[in-house]
Protein backbone atom coordinates (compact mmCIF):
# COMPACT_ATOMS: atom_id res chain seq x y z
CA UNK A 1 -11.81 13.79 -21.95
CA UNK A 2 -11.33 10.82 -19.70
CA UNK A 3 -7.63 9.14 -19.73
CA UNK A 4 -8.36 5.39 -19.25
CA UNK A 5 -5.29 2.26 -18.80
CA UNK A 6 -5.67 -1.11 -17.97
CA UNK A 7 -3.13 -2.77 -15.96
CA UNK A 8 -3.52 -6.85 -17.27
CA UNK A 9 -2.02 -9.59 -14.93
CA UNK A 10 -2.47 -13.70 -15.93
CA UNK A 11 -2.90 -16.45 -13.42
CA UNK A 12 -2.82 -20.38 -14.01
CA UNK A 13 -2.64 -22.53 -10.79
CA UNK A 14 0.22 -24.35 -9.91
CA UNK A 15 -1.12 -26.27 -7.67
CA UNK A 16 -3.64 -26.47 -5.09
CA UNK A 17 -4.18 -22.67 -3.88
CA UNK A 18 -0.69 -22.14 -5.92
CA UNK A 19 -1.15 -19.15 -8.63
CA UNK A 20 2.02 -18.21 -11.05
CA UNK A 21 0.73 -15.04 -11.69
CA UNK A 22 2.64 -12.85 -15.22
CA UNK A 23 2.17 -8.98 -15.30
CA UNK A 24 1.81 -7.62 -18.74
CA UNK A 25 4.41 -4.93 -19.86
CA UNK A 26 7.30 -6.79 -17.95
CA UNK A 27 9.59 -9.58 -17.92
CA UNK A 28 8.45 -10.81 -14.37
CA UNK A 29 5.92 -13.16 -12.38
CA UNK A 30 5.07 -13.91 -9.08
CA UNK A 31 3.98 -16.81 -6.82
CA UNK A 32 1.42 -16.68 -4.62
CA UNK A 33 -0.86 -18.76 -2.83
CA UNK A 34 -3.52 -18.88 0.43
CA UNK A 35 -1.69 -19.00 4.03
CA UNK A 36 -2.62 -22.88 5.93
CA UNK A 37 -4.80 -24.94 6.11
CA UNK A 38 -5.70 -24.03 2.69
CA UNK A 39 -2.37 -23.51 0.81
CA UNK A 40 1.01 -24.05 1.98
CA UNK A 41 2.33 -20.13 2.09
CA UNK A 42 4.58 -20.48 -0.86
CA UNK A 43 4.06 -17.30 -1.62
CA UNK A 44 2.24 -13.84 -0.55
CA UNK A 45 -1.54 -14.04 -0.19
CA UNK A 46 -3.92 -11.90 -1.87
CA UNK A 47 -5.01 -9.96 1.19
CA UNK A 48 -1.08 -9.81 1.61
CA UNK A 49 -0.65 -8.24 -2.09
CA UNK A 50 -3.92 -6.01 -1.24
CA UNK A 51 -1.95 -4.60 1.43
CA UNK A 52 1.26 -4.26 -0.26
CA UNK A 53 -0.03 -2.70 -3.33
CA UNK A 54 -1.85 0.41 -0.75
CA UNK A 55 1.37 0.67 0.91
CA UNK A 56 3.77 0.36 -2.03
CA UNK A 57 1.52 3.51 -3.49
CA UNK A 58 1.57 5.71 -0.82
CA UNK A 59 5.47 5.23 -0.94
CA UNK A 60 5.43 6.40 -4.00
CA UNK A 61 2.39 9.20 -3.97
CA UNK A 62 4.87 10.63 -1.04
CA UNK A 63 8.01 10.34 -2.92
CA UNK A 64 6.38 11.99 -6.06
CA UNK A 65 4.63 15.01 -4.27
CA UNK A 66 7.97 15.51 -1.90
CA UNK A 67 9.46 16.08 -5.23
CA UNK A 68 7.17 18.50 -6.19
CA UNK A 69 7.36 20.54 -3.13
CA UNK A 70 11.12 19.80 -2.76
CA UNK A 71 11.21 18.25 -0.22
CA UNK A 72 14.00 15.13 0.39
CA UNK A 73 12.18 12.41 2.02
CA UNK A 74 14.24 9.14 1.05
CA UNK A 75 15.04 6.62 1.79
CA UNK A 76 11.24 6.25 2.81
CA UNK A 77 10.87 2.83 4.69
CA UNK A 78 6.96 1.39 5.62
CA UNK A 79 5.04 -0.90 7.28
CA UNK A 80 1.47 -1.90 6.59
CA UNK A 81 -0.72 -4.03 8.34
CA UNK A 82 -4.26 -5.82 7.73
CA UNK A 83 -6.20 -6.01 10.39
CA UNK A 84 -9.14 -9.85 8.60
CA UNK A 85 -11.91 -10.28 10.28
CA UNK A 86 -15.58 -11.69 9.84
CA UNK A 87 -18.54 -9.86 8.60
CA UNK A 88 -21.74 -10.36 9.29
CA UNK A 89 -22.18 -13.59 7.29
CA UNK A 90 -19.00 -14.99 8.95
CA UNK A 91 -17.03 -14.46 5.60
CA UNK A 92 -13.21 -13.17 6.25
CA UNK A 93 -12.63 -9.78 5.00
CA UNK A 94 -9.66 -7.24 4.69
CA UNK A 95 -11.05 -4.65 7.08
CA UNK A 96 -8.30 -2.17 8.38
CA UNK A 97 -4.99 -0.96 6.87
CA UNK A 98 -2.35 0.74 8.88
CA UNK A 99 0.07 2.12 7.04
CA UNK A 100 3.35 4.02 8.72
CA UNK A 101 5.71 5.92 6.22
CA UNK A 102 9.09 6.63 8.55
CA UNK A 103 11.04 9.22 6.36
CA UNK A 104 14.94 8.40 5.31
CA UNK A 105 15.61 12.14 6.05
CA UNK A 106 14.23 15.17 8.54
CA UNK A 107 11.68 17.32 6.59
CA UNK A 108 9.77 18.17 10.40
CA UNK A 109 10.95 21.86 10.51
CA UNK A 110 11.34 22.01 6.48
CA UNK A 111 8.84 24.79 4.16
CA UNK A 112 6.17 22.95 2.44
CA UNK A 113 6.01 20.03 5.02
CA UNK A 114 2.19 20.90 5.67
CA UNK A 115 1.29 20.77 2.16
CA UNK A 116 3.32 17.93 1.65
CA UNK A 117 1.44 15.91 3.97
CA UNK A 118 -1.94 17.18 3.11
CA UNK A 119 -2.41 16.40 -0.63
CA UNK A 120 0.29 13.19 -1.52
CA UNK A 121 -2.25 10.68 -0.56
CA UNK A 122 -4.53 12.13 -3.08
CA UNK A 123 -2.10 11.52 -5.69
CA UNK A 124 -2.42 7.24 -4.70
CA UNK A 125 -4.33 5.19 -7.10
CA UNK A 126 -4.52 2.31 -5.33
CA UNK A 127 -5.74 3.25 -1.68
CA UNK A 128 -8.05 6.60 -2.49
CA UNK A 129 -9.47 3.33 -4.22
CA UNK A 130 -10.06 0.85 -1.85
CA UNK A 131 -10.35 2.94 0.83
CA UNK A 132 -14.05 3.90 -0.16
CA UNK A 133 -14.66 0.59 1.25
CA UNK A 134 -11.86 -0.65 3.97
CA UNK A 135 -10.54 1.72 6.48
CA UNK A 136 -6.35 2.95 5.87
CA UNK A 137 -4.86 4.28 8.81
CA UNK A 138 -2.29 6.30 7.58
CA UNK A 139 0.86 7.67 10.12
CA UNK A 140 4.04 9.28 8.27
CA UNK A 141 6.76 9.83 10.94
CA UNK A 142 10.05 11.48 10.58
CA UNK A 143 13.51 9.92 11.00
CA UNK A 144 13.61 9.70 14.84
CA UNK A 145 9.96 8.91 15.45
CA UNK A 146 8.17 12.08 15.65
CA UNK A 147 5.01 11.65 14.24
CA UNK A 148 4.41 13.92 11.05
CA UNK A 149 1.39 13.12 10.29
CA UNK A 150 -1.46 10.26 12.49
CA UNK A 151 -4.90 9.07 11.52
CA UNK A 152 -7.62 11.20 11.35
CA UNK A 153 -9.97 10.54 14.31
């Protein structure tokens, strides 16, 4: 038995490259629009929102499985980064993410910590998604730096 849901989000331009975009299930909206020359930057850009939504569910995939294998991770902070660039037809595309989880608390010497780290990015809708066709770089370090977890090679 297959478990299917649809997540629905509207757009209607504003203006120019302006989109108000309204997210079904909430109260909420969003502007966004296309960086210069072509919009203004009133808002976050698509590749922008591509980017946040990867990192935003790797936060989360991490925060869920550290529960599971109790484990205190948070206050998890992250940055993620698109590395555009042009194909082969000379058409921008999103073609790298690196993503780097820092941990709010130590977990490096804490039970668990391996399997932790090697099944929460299963657990991410979003990038075990588009990662099947743009490369995530994913590094989760621990409060003072020490790197957890780096990119496979």
């Amino acid at each position: 038995m297959s478990e299917q849901q649809q997540e629905i989000v509207r757009l209607t331009q504003v203006d120019s490259y302006r989109f108000d975009n309204r997210f079904e299930g909430g109260d909420y909206r969003l502007l966004t629009d296309e960086p210069a020359p072509l919009g203004d930057n009133s808002g976050p850009s698509p590749a922008q929102l591509l980017v946040a939504a990867a990192a935003n569910c790797l936060c989360a995939s991490l925060l869920f499985s550290s529960r599971k294998y109790h484990l205190d991770v948070a206050p998890l902070s992250c940055e993620a980064v698109a590395t555009i660039s042009r194909n082969e037809r000379k058409r921008l595309r999103v073609t790298r993410i690196d993503v780097t989880l820092q941990c709010g608390k130590p977990v490096q010497e804490q039970p668990n910590l391996e399997r932790l780290l090697g099944s929460f990015e299963d657990f991410c809708t979003v990038s075990q998604s588009i990662g099947q066709s743009i490369a995530i770089a994913l590094t989760v370090l621990d409060p003072d730096g020490t790197v957890l977890k780096s990119p496979a090679a």
